[in-house]
N, C-alpha and C. Protein backbone atom coordinates (compact mmCIF):
# COMPACT_ATOMS: atom_id res chain seq x y z
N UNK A 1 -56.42 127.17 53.03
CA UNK A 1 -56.78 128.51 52.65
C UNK A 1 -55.63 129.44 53.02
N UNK A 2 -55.23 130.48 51.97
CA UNK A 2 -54.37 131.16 52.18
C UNK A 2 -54.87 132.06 53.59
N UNK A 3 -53.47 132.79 54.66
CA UNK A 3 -53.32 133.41 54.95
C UNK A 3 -54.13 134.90 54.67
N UNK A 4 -54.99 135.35 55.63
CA UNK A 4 -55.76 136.96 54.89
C UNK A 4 -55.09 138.31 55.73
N UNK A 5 -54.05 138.68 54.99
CA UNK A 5 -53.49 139.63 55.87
C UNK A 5 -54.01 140.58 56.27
N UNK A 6 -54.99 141.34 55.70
CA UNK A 6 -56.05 142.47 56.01
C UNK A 6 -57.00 142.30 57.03
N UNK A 7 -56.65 140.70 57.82
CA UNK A 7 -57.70 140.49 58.71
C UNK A 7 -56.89 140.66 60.34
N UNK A 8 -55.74 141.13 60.42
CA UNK A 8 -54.66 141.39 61.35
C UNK A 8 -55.23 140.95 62.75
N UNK A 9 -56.70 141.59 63.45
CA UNK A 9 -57.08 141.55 64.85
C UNK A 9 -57.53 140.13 65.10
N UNK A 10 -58.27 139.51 64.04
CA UNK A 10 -58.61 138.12 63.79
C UNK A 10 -57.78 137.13 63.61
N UNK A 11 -56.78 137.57 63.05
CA UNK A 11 -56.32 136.49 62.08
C UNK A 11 -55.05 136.38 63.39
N UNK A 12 -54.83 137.43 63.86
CA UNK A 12 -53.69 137.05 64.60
C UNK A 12 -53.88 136.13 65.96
N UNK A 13 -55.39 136.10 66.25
CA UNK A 13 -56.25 135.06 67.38
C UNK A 13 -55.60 133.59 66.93
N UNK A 14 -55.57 132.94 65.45
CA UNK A 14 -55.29 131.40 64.84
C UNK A 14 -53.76 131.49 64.52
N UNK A 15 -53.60 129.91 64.45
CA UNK A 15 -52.38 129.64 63.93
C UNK A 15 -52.72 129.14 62.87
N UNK A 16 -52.33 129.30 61.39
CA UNK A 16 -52.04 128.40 60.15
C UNK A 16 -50.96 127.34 60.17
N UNK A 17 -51.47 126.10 60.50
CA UNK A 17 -50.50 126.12 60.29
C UNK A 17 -50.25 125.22 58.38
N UNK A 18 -50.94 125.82 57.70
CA UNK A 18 -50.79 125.74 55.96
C UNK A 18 -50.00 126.74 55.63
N UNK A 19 -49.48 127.52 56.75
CA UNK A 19 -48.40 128.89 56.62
C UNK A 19 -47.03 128.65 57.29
N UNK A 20 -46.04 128.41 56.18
CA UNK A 20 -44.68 128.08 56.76
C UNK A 20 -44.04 129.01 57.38
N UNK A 21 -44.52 130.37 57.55
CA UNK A 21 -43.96 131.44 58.22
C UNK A 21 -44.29 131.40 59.50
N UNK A 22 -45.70 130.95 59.04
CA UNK A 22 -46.78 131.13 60.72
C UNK A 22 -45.94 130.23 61.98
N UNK A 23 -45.75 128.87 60.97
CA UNK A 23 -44.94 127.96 61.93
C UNK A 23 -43.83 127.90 62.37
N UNK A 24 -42.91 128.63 61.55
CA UNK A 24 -41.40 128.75 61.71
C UNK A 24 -41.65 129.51 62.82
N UNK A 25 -42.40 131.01 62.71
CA UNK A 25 -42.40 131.84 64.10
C UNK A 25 -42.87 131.12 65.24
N UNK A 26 -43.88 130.23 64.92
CA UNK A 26 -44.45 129.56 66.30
C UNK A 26 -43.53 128.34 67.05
N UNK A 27 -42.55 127.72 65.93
CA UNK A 27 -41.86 127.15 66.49
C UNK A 27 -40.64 128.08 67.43
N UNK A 28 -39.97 128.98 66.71
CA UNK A 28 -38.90 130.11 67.08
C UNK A 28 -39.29 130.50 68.39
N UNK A 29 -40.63 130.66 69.06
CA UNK A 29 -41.17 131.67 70.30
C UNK A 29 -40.89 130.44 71.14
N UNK A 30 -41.34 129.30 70.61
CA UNK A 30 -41.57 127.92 71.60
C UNK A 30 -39.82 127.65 72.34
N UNK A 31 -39.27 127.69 71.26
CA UNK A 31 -37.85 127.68 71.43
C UNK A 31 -37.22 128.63 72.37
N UNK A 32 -37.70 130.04 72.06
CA UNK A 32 -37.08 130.89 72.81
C UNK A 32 -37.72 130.90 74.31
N UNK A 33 -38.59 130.40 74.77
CA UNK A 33 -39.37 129.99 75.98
C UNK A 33 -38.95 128.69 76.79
N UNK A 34 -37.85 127.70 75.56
CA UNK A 34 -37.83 126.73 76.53
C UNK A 34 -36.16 125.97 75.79
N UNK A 35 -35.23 127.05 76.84
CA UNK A 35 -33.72 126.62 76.27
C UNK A 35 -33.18 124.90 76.44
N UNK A 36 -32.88 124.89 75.02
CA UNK A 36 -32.72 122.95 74.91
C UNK A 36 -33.68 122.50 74.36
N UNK A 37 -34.75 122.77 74.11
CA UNK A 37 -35.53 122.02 73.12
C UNK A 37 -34.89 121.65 72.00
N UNK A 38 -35.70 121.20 71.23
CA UNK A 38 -35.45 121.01 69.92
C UNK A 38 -36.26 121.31 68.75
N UNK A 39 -36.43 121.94 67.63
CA UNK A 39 -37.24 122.08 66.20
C UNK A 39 -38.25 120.75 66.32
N UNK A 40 -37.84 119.52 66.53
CA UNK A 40 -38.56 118.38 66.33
C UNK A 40 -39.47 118.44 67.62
N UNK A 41 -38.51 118.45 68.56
CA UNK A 41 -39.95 118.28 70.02
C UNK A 41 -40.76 119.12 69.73
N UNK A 42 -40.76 120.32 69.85
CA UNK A 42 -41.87 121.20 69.20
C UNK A 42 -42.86 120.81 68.52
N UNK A 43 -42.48 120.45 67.17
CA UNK A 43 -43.27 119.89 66.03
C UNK A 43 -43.91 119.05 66.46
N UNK A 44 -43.74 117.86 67.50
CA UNK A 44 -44.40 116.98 67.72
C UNK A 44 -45.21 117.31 68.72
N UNK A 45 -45.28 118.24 69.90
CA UNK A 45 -45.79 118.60 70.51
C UNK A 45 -47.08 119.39 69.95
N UNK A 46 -46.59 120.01 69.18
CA UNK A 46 -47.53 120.82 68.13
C UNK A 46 -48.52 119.92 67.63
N UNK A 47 -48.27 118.74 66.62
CA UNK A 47 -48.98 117.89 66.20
C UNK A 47 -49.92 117.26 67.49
N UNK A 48 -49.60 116.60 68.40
CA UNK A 48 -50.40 116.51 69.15
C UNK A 48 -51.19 117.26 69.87
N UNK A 49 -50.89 118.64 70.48
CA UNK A 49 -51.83 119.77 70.73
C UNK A 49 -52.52 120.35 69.77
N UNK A 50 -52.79 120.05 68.66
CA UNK A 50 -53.59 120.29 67.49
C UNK A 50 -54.92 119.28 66.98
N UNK A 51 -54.91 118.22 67.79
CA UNK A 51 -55.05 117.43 67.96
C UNK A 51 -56.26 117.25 69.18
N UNK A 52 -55.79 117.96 70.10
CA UNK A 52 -56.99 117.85 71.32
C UNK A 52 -57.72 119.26 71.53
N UNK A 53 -56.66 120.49 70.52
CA UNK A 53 -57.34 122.01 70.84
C UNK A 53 -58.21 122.82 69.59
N UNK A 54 -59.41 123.12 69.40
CA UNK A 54 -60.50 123.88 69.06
C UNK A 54 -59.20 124.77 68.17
N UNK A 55 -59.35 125.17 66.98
CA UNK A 55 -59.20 126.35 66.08
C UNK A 55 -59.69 127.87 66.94
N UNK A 56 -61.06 127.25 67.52
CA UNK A 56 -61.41 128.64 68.17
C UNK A 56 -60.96 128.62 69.32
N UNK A 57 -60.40 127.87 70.23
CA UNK A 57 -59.88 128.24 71.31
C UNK A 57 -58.37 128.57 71.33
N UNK A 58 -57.73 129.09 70.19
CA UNK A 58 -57.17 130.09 70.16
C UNK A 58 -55.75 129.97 69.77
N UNK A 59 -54.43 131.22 69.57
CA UNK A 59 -53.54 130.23 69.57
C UNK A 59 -52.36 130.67 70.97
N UNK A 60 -53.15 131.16 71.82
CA UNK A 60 -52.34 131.35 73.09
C UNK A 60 -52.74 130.00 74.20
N UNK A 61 -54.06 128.72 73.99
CA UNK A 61 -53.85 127.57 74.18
C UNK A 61 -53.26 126.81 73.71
N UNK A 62 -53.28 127.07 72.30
CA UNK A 62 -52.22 126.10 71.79
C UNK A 62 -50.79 126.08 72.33
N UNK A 63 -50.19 127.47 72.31
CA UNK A 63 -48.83 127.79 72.73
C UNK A 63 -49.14 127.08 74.34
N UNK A 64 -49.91 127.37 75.22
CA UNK A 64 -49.80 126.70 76.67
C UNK A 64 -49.47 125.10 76.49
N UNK A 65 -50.05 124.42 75.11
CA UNK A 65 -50.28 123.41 75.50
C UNK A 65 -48.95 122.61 74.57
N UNK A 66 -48.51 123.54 73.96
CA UNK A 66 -47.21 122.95 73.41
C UNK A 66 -45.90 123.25 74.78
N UNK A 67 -46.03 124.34 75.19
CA UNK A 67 -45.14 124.35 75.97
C UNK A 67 -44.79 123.49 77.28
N UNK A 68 -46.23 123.11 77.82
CA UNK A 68 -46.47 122.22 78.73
C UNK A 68 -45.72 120.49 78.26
N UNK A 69 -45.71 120.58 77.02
CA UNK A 69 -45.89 119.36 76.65
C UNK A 69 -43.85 119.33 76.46
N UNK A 70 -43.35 120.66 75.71
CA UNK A 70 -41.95 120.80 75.24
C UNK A 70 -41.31 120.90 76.86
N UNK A 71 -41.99 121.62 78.05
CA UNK A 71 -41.10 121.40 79.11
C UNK A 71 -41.05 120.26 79.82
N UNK A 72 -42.49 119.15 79.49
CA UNK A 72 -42.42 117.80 80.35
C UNK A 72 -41.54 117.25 79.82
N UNK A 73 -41.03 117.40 78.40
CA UNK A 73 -40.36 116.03 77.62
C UNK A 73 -38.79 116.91 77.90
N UNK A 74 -38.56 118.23 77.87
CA UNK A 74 -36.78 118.32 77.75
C UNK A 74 -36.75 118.51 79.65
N UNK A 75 -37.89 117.95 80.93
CA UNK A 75 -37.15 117.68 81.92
C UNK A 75 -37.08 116.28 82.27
N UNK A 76 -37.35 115.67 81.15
CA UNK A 76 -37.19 114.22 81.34
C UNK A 76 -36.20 113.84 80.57
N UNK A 77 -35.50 114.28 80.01
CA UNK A 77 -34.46 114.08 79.04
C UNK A 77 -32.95 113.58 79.84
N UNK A 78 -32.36 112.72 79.26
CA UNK A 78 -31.11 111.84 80.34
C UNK A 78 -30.16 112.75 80.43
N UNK A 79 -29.77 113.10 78.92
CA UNK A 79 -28.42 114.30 79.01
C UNK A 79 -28.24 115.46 79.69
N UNK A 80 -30.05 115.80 79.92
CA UNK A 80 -29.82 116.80 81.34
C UNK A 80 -30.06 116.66 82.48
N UNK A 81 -30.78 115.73 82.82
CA UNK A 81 -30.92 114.68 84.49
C UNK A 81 -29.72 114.47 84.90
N UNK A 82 -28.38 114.02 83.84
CA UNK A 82 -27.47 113.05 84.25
C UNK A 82 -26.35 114.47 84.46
N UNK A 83 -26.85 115.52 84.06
CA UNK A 83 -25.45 116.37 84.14
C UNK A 83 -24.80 116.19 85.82
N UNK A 84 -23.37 116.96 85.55
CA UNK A 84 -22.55 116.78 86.90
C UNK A 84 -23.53 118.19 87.59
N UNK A 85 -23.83 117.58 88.92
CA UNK A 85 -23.96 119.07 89.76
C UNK A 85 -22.95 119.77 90.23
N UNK A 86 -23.18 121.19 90.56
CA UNK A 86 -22.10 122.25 90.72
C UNK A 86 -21.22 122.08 92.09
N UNK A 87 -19.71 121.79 92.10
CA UNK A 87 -19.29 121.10 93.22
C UNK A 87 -19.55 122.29 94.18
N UNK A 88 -19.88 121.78 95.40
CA UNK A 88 -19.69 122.92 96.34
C UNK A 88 -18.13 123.57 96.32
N UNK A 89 -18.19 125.02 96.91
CA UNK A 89 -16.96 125.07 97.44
C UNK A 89 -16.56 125.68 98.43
N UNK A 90 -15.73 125.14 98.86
CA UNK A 90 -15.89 125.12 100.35
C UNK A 90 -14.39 126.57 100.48
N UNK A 91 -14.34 127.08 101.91
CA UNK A 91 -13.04 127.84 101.94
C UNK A 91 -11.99 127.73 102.51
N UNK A 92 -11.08 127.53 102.33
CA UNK A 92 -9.97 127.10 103.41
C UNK A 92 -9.74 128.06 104.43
């Protein structure tokens, strides 16, 4: 079902996601909340929190439960576990 823009106080409670705008923004916020992600972790995070969360319970659970899910997977990630740590420095 299309998008009902005249329904603004309601409509802005759900996510569509049959709305490629709806998602691009919902992916974009996810992103801007969690530097290093990726477009794909998201998406998949998304798919699975869509998955265990109610339409009516909202889309500020959903966002908790994607984010929970986008920060477990990019602090388990090797390329940033393995980075060099910051050398001390010491003073002569």
């Amino acid at each position: 079902m299309p998008d009902d823009k005249t329904k603004r106080k309601v409509d802005a409670w759900f996510l569509s996601l049959t709305e490629k705008y709806e998602v691009d923004y919902f992916v974009k916020d996810i992103l801007d909340h969690v530097p290093g992600a990726t477009r794909e972790q998201v998406l998949q995070a998304l798919d699975t929190c869509v998955e265990n969360i109610k339409p009516s319970e909202g889309r500020a659970r959903l966002k908790a439960c994607v984010l929970s899910k986008v920060n477990s997977h990019s602090s388990t990630r090797p390329d940033l576990d393995d980075r060099p740590k910051h050398p001390s420095r010491t003073h002569a």
